[in-house]
C-alpha atoms as a PDB file:
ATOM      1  CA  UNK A   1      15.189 -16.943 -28.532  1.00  0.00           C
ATOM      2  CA  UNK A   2      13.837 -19.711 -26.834  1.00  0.00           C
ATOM      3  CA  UNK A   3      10.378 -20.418 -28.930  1.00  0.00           C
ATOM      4  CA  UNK A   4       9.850 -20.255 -32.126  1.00  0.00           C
ATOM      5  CA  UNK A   5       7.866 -17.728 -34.556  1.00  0.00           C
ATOM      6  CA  UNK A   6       8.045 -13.396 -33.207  1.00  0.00           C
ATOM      7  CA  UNK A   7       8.515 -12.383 -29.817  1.00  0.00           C
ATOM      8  CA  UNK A   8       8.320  -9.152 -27.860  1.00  0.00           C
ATOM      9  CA  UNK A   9      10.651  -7.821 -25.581  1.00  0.00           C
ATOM     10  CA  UNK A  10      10.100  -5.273 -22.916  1.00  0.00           C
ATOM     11  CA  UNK A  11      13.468  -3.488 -21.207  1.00  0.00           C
ATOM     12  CA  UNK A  12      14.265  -1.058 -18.721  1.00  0.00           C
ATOM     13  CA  UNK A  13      17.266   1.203 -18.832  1.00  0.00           C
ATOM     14  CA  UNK A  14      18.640  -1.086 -20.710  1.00  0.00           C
ATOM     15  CA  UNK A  15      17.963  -4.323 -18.689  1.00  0.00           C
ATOM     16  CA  UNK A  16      15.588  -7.533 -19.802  1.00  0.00           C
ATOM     17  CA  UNK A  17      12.354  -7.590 -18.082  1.00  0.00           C
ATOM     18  CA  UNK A  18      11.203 -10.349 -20.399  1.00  0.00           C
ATOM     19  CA  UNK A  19      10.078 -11.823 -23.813  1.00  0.00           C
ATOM     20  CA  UNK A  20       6.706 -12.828 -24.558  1.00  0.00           C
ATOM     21  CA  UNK A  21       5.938 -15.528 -27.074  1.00  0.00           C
ATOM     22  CA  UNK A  22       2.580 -15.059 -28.379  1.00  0.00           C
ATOM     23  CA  UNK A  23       0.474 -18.497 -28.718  1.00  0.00           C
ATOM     24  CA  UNK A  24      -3.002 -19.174 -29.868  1.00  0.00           C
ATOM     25  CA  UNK A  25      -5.715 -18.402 -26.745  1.00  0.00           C
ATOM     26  CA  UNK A  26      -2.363 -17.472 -24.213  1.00  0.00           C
ATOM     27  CA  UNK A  27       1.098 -16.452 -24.235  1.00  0.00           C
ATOM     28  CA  UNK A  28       4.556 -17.672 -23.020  1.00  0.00           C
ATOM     29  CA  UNK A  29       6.537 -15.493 -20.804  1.00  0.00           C
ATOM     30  CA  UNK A  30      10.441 -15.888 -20.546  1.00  0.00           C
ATOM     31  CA  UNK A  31      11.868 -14.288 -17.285  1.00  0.00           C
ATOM     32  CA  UNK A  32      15.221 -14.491 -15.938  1.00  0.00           C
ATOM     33  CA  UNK A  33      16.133 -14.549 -12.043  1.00  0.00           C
ATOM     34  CA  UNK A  34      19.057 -13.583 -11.317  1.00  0.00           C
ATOM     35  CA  UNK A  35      21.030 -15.460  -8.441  1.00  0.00           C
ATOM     36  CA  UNK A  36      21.611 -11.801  -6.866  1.00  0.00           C
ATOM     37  CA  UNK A  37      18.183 -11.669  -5.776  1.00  0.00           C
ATOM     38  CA  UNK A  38      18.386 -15.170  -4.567  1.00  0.00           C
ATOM     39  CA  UNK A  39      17.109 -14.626  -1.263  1.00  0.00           C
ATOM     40  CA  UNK A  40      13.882 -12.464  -1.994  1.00  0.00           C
ATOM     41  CA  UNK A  41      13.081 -14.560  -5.034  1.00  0.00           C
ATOM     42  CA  UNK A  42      13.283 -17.943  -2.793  1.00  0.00           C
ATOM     43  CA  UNK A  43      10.613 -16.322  -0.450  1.00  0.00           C
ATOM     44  CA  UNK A  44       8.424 -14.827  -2.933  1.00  0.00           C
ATOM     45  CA  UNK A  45       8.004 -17.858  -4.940  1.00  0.00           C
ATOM     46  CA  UNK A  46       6.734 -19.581  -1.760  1.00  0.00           C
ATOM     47  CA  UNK A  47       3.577 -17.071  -2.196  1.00  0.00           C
ATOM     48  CA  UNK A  48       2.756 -18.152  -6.257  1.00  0.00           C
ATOM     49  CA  UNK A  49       0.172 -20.959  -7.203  1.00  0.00           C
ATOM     50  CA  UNK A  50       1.901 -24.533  -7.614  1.00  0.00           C
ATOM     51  CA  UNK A  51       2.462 -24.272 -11.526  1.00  0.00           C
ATOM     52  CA  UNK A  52       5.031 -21.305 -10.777  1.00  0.00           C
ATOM     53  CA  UNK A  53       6.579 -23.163  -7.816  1.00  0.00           C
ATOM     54  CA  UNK A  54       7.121 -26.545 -10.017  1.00  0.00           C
ATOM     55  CA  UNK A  55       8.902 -24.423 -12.824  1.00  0.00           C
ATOM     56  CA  UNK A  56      11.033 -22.557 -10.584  1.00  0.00           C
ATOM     57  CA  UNK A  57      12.064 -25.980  -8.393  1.00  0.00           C
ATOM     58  CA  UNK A  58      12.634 -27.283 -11.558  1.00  0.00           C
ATOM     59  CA  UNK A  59      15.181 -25.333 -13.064  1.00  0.00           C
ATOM     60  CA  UNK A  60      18.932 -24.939 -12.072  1.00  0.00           C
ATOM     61  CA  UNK A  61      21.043 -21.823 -11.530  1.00  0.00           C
ATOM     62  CA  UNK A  62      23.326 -21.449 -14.696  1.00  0.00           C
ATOM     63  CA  UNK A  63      26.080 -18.663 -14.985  1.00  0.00           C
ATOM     64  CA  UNK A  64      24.059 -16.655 -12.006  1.00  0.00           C
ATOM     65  CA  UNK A  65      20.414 -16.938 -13.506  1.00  0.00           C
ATOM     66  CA  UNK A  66      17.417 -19.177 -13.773  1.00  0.00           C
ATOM     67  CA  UNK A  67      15.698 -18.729 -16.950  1.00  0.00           C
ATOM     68  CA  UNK A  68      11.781 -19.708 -16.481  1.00  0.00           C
ATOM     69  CA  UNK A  69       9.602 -20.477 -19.498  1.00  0.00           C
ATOM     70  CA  UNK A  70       6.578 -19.312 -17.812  1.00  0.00           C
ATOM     71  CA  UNK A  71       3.506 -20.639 -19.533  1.00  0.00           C
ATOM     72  CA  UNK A  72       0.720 -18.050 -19.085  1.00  0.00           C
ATOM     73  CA  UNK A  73      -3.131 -19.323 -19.489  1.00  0.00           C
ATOM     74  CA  UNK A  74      -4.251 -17.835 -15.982  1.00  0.00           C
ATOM     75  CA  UNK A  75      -5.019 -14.659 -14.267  1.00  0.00           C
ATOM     76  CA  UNK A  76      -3.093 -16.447 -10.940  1.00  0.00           C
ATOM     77  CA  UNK A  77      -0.323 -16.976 -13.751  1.00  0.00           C
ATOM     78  CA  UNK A  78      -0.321 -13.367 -15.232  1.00  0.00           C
ATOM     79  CA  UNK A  79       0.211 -12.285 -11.392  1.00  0.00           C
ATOM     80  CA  UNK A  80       2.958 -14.506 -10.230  1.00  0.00           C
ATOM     81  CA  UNK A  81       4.734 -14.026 -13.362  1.00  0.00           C
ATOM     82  CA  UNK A  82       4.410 -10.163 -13.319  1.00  0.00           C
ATOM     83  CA  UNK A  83       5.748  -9.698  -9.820  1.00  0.00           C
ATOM     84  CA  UNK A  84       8.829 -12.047 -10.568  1.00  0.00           C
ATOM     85  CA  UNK A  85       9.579  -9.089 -13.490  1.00  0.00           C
ATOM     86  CA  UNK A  86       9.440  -6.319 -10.670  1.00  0.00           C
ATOM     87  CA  UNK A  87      12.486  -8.079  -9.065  1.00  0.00           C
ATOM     88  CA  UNK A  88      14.183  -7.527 -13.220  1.00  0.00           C
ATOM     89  CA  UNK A  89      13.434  -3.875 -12.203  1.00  0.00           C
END
């Protein structure tokens, strides 16, 4: 795990959606993009407020997957992040 302290994680058929790292007043969200869904993720993140854009910019393709650390203290947050899981679907 990437944060310390108890996490929840939510699967599907057997596949990550992502783990949420409860905080005091908000919650962190770790979800993984794979490079396999490159292309839709690349326009999609185009659409998300600038917080979601910065964090996704920011971090590199590793072994075929961009793991964001997804900060969530915003309805426009909660959105973006929850449509980036429907592409872990």
């Amino acid at each position: 795990s990437m944060q310390r302290g108890w996490n929840v994680k939510y699967k599907k058929r057997g596949k990550s959606l992502c783990t949420l790292y409860p905080q005091e007043g908000y919650f962190k969200a770790l979800v993984i993009v794979s490079e396999s869904n490159r292309v839709e993720v690349d326009l999609f993140i185009n659409t998300c407020c600038d917080y979601i854009k910065k964090i996704y910019n920011e971090v590199n393709f590793f072994n075929g997957s961009k793991w964001l650390m997804i900060q969530v203290d915003s309805l426009l947050v909660l959105n973006d992040m929850l449509e980036l899981i429907k592409f872990r679907a």
